[in-house]
Protein backbone atom coordinates (compact mmCIF):
# COMPACT_ATOMS: atom_id res chain seq x y z
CA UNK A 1 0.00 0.00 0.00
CA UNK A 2 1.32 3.42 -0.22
CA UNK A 3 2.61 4.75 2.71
CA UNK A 4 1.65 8.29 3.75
CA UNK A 5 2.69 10.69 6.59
CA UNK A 6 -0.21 11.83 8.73
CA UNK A 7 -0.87 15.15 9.22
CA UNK A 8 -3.62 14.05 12.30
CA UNK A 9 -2.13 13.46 15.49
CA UNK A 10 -2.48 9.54 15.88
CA UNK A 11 -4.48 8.62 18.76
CA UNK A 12 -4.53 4.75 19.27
CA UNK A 13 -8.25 3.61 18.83
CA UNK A 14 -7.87 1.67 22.48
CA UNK A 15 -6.87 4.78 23.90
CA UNK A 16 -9.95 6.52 22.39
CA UNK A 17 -12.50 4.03 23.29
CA UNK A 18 -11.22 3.84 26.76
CA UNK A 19 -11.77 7.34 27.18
CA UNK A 20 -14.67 6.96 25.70
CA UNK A 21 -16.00 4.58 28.50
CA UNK A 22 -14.32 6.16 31.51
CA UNK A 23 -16.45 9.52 29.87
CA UNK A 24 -19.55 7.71 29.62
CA UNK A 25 -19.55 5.60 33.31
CA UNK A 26 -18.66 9.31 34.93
CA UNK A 27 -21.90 10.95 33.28
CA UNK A 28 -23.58 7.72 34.56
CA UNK A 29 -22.41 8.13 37.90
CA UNK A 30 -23.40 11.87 38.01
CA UNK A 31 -26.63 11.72 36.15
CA UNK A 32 -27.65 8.49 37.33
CA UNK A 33 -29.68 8.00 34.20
CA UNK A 34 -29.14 4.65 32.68
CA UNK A 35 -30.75 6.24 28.92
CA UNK A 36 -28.33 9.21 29.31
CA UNK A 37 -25.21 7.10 29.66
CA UNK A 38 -26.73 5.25 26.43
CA UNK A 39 -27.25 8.44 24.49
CA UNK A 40 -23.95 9.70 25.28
CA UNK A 41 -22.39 6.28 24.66
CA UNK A 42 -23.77 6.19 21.19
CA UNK A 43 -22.85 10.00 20.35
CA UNK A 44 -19.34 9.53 21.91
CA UNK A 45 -18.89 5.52 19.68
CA UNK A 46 -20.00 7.82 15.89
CA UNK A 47 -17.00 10.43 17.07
CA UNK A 48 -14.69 8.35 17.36
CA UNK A 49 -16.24 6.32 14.08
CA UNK A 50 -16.38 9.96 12.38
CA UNK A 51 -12.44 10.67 13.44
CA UNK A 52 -11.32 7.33 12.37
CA UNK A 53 -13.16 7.68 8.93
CA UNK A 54 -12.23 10.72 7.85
CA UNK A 55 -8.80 10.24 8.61
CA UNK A 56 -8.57 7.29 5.99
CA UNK A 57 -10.36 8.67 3.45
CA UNK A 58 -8.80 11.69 3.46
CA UNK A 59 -5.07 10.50 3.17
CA UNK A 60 -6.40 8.14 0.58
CA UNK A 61 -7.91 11.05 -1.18
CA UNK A 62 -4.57 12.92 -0.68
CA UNK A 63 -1.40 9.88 -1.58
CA UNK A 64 -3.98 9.17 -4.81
CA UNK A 65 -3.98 12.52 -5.82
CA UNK A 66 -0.09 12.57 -5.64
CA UNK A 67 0.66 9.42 -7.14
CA UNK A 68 -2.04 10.72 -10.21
CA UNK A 69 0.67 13.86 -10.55
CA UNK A 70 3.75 11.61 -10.74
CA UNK A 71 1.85 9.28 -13.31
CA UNK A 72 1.05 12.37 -15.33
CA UNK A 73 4.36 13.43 -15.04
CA UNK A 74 5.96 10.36 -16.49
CA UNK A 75 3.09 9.76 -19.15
CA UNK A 76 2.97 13.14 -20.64
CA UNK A 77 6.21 14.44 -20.19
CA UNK A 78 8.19 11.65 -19.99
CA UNK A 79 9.57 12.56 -16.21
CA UNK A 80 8.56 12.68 -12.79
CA UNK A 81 9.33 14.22 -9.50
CA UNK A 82 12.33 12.84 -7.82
CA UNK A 83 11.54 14.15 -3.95
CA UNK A 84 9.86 10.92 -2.35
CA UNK A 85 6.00 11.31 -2.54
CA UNK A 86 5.62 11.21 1.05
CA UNK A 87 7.15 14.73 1.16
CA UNK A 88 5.09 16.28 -1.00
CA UNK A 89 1.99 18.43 -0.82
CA UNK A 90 -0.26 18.79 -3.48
CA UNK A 91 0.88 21.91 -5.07
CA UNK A 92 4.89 20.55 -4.53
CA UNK A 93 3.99 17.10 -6.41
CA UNK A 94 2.91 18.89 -9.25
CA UNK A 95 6.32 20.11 -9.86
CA UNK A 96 9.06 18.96 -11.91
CA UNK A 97 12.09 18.85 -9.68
CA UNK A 98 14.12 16.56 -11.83
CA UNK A 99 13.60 14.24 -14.62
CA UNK A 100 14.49 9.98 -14.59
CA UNK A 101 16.34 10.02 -17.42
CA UNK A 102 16.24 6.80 -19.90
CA UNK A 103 12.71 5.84 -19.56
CA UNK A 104 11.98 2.69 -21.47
CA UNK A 105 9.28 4.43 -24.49
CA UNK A 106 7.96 1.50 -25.43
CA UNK A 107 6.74 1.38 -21.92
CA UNK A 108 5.40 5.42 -22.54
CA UNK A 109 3.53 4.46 -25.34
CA UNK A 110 2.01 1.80 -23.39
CA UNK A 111 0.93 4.03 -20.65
CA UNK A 112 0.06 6.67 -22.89
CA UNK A 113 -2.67 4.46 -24.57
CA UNK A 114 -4.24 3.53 -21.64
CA UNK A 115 -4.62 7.00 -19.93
CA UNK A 116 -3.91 8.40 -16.44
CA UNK A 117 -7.29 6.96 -14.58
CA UNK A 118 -6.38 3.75 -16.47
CA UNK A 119 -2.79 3.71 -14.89
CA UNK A 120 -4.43 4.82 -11.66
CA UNK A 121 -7.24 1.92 -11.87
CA UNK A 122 -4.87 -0.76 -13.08
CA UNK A 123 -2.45 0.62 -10.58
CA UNK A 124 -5.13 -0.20 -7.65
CA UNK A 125 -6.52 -3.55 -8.74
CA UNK A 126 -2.79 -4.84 -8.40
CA UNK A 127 -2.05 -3.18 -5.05
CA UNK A 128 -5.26 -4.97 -3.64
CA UNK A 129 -4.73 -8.48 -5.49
CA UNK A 130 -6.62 -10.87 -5.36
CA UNK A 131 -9.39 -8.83 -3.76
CA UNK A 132 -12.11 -8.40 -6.58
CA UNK A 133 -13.57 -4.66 -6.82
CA UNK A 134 -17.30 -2.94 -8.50
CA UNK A 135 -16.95 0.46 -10.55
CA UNK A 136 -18.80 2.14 -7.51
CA UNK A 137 -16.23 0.60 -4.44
CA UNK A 138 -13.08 2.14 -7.23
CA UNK A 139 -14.58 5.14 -7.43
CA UNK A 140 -15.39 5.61 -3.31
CA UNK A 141 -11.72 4.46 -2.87
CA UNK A 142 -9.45 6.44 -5.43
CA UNK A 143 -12.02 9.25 -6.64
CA UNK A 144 -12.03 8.62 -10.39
CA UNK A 145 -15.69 9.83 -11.73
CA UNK A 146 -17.69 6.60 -12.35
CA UNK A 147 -18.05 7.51 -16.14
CA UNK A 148 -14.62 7.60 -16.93
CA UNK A 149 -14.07 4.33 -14.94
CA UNK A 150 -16.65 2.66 -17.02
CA UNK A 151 -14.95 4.10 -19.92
CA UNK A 152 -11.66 2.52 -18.60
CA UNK A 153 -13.17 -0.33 -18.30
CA UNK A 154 -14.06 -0.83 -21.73
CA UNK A 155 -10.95 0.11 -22.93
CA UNK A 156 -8.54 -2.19 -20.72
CA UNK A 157 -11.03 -5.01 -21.09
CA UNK A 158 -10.55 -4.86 -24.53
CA UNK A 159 -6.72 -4.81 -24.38
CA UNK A 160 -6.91 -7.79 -21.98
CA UNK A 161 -5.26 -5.44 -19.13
CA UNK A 162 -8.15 -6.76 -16.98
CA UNK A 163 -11.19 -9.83 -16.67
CA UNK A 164 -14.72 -8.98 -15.21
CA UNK A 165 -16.54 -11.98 -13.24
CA UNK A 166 -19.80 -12.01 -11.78
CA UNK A 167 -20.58 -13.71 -7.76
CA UNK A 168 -23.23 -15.68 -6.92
CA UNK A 169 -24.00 -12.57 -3.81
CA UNK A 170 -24.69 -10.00 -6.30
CA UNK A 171 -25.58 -11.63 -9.82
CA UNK A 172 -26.07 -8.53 -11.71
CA UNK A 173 -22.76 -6.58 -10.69
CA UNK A 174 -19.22 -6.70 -12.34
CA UNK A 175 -16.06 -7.00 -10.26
CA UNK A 176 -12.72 -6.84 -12.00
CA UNK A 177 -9.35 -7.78 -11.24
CA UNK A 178 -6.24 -7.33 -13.20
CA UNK A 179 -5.47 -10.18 -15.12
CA UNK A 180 -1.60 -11.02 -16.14
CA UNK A 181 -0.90 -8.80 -18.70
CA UNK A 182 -2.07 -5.76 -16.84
CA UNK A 183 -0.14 -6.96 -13.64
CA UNK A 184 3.58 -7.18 -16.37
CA UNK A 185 2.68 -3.73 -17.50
CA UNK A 186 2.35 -2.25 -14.10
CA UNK A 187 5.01 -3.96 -12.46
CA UNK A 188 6.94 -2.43 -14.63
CA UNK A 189 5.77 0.92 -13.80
CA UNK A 190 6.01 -0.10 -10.03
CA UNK A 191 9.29 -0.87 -10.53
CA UNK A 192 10.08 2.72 -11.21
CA UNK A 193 7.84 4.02 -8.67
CA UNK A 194 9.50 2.21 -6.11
CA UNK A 195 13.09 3.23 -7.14
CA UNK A 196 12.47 6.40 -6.92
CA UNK A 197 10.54 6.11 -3.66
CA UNK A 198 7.04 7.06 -4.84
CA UNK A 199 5.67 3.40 -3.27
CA UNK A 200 6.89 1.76 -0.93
């Protein structure tokens, strides 16, 4: 998985929920109502839900949106950023700091064809192998819009980058996982990614 460095404080989620208790038995003990130490329970439990939440999606949100710039700067320009991606901000990533010089353009071209959601899509289905994945769960995890991942879809499907299979749960939705010739093309792109300390 990429690896990220959090700008939240990180609080322990035993540490939370024991505060949490200790917070709710003291309004018991003062109130001495058995529905208020419920209701405070339950509002206390979706904070700590909330906290937890946003704090994943948002540095999902944020490393995707970084790894996207990199991607775009190798694809369209043939270069990328070589500060580690875990020391960027958004505005920093988007700058050209120095180029990797010798990049294989056969492997460009390849890229190039298949397009920066592609790359990004393709890019996701092999971190998460062999966990199968719907349009709708892709586009909740890396924020592609769901039209150009359907559009994506159609394309890679049809340059055997990935296969669609159906489960028995939910008959009338696609999943899709990479299939082998997807996973050579993006290992190779890994490969550089990880050299250059983009993924870890």
């Amino acid at each position: 998985m990429i690896e990220y460095k959090s700008i939240i404080p990180d609080i322990p989620f035993i540490v939370l929920y024991f505060l949490l208790i200790i917070f709710g038995l003291f309004s018991f003990i003062i109130v001495i109502y058995p529905l208020t130490f419920f209701i405070i329970f339950i509002l206390s439990l979706g904070l700590v839900i909330r906290y937890y939440t946003t704090k994943i999606i948002y540095h999902e949100q944020l490393e995707w949106q970084n790894l996207r710039n990199v991607v775009e700067s190798i694809v369209i320009e043939d270069s990328a950023v070589i500060t580690p991606i875990e020391e960027l901000s958004l505005t920093e990533s988007q700058k050209i700091v120095q180029i990797i010089p010798e990049l294989d353009p056969n492997l460009v071209e390849k890229l190039r064809e298949i397009g920066i959601d592609g790359i990004l899509f393709l890019l996701f289905l092999l971190m998460q192998k062999p966990t199968l994945f719907n349009i709708r769960k892709i586009h909740e995890l890396i924020k592609i819009p769901v039209a150009t991942l359907y559009r994506d879809v159609k394309k890679l499907l049809d340059r055997e980058m990935i296969f669609e299979q159906y489960i028995v749960e939910h008959p009338q939705t696609a999943y899709y996982q990479i299939s082998l010739q997807g996973e050579q093309l993006m290992e190779d792109l890994k490969q550089i990614l990880i050299e250059y300390k983009y993924l870890s």
